[in-house]
Protein backbone atom coordinates (compact mmCIF):
# COMPACT_ATOMS: atom_id res chain seq x y z
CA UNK A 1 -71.11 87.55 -126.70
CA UNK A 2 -74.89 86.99 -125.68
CA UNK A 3 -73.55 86.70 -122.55
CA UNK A 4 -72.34 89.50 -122.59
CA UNK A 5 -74.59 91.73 -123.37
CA UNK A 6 -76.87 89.98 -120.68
CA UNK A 7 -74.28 91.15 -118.07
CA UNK A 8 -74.45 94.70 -119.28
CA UNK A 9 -78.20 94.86 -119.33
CA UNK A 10 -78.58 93.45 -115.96
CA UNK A 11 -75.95 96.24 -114.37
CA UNK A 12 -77.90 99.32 -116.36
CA UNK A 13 -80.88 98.20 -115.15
CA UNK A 14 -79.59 97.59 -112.03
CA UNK A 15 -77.80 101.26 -112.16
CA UNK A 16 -80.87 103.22 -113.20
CA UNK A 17 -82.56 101.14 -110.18
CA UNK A 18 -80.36 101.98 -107.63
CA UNK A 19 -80.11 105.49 -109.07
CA UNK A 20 -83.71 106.18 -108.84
CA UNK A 21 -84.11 104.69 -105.58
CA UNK A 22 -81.62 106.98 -104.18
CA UNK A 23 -82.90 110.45 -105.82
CA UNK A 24 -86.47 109.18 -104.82
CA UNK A 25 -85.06 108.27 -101.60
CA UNK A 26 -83.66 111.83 -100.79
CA UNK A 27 -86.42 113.80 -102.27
CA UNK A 28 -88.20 111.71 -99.89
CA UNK A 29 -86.48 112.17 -96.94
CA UNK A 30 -88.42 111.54 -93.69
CA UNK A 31 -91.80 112.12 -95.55
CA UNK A 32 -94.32 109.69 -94.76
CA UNK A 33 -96.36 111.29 -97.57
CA UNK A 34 -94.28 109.36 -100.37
CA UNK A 35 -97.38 107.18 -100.94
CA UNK A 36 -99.71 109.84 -101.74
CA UNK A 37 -97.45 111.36 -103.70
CA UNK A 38 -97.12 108.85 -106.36
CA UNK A 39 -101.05 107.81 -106.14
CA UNK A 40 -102.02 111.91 -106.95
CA UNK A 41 -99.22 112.56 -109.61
CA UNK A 42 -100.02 108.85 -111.14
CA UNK A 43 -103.46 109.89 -111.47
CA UNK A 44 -103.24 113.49 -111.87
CA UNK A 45 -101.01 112.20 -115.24
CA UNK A 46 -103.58 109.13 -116.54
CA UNK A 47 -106.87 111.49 -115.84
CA UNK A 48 -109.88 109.20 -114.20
CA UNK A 49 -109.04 105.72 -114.19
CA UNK A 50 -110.46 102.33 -112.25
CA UNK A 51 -108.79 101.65 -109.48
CA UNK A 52 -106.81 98.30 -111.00
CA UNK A 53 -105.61 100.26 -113.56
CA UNK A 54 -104.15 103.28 -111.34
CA UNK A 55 -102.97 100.85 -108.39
CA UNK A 56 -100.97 98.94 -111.99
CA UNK A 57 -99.77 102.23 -113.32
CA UNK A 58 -98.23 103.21 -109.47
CA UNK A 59 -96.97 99.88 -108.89
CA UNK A 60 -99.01 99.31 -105.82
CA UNK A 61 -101.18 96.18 -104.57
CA UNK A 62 -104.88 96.82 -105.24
CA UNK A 63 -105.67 96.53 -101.52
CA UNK A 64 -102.62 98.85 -100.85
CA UNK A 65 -103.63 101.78 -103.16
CA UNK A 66 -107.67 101.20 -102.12
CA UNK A 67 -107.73 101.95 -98.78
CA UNK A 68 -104.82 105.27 -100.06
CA UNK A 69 -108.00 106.07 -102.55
CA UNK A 70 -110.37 106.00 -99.47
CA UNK A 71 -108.15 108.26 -97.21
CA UNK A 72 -107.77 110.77 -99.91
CA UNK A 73 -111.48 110.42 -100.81
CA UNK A 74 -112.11 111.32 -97.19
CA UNK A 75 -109.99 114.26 -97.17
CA UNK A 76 -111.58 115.33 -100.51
CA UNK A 77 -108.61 115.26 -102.92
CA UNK A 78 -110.37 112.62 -104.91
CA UNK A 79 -113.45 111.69 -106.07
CA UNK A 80 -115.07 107.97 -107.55
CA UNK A 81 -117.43 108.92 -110.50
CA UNK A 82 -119.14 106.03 -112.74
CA UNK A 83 -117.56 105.15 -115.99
CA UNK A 84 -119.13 107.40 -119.11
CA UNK A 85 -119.30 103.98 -121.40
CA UNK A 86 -120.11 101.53 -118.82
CA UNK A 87 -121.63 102.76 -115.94
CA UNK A 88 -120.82 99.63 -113.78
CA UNK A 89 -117.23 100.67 -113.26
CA UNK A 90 -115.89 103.19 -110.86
CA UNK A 91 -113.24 105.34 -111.58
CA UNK A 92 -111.06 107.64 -109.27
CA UNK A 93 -110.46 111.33 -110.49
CA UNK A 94 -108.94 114.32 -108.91
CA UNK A 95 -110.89 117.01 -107.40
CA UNK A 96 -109.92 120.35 -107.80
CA UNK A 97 -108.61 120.30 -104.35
CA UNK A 98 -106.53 117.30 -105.62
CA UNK A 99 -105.14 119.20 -108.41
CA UNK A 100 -104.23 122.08 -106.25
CA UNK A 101 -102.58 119.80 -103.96
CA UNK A 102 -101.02 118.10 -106.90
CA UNK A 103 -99.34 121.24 -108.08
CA UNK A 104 -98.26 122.57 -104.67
CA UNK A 105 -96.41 118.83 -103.97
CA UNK A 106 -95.02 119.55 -107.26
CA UNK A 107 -93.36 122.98 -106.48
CA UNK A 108 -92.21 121.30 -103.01
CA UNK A 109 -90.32 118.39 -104.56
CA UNK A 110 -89.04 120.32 -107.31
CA UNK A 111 -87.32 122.60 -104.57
CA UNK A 112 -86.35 119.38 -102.16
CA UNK A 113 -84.28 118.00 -105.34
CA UNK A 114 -82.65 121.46 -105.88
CA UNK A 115 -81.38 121.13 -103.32
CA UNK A 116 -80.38 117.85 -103.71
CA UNK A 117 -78.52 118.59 -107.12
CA UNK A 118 -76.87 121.56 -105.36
CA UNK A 119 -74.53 119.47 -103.07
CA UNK A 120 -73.07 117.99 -106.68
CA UNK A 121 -69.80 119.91 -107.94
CA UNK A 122 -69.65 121.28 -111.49
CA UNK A 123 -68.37 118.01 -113.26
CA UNK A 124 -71.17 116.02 -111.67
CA UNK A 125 -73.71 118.58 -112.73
CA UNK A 126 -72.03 118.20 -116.28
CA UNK A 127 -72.10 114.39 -116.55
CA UNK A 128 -75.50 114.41 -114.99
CA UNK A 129 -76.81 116.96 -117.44
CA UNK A 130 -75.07 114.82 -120.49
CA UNK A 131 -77.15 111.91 -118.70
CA UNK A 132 -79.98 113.49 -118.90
CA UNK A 133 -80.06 114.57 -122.36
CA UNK A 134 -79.43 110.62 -123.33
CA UNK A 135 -82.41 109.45 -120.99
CA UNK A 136 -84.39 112.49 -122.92
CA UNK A 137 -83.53 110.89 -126.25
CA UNK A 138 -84.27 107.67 -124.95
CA UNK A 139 -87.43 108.08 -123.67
CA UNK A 140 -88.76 110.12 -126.51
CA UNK A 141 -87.67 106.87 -128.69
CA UNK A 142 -90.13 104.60 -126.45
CA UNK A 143 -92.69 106.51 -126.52
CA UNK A 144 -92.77 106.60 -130.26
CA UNK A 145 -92.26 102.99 -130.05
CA UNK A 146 -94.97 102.70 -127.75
CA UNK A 147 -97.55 104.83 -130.08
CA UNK A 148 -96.80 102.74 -133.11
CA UNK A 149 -97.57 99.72 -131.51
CA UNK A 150 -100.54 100.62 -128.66
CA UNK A 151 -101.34 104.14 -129.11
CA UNK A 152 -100.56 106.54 -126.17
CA UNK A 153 -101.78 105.75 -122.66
CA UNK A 154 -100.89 108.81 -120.86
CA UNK A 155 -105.15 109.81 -120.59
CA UNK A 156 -106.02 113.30 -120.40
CA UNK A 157 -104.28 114.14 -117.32
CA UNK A 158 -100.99 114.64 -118.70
């Protein structure tokens, strides 16, 4: 029976995988702006973090996602400021060019995966919908999960 259940876990994680890999996939389409994407809405939603802590939080290397920080330092979308309690430590926060940018990307890929959800008939629009309504539920039960036992780590960018 253990077994079992192993076997299921391992195909929905593998399903939601593959799943979110493929929306992400099409949203992304030919846009070599992915990268910046997810290093602007990942900080626009933890608010000014260290760098170590934003590259974890985006799933990118720490060399990977510091030279991104210094290209969109460069083009002014973000900013490093010192730490209000300890003043050693760096952390990267969006400008308010970076927050405009932030919400125009987010009106663009909202659109691009309209689009997307367009080409599904009405019975895949129904079972996605249902889908999404149990992901909803879901989710909202982690994150209480996640408060009781850490406290929430979304920042102030959220």
């Amino acid at each position: 029976m253990c077994e079992e259940k192993t076997v299921d876990l391992e195909k929905l994680v593998g399903g939601i995988k593959k799943f979110m890999q493929s929306v992400v996939g099409e949203v992304f389409k030919g846009d070599a702006r992915a990268s910046r994407y997810i290093a602007l809405f990942t900080l626009h939603r933890y608010g000014a973090v260290n760098i170590s802590q934003l590259a974890q939080k985006a799933h990118f290397s720490k060399p990977t996602f510091s030279l991104l920080m210094k290209q969109l330092e460069r083009e002014g979308l973000v900013r490093r400021v010192r730490d209000s309690s300890d003043k050693r430590i760096s952390v990267i926060e969006l400008t308010e060019e970076g927050a405009r940018y932030v919400k125009a990307m987010k009106r663009e890929l909202q659109s691009r995966l309209e689009k997307l959800l367009e080409s599904l008939d009405t019975l895949e629009k129904q079972k996605l919908l249902e889908a999404v309504k149990t992901l909803e539920i879901i989710a909202e039960k982690f994150r209480k999960r996640r408060e009781a036992n850490h406290g929430d780590d979304r920042g102030q960018g959220s």
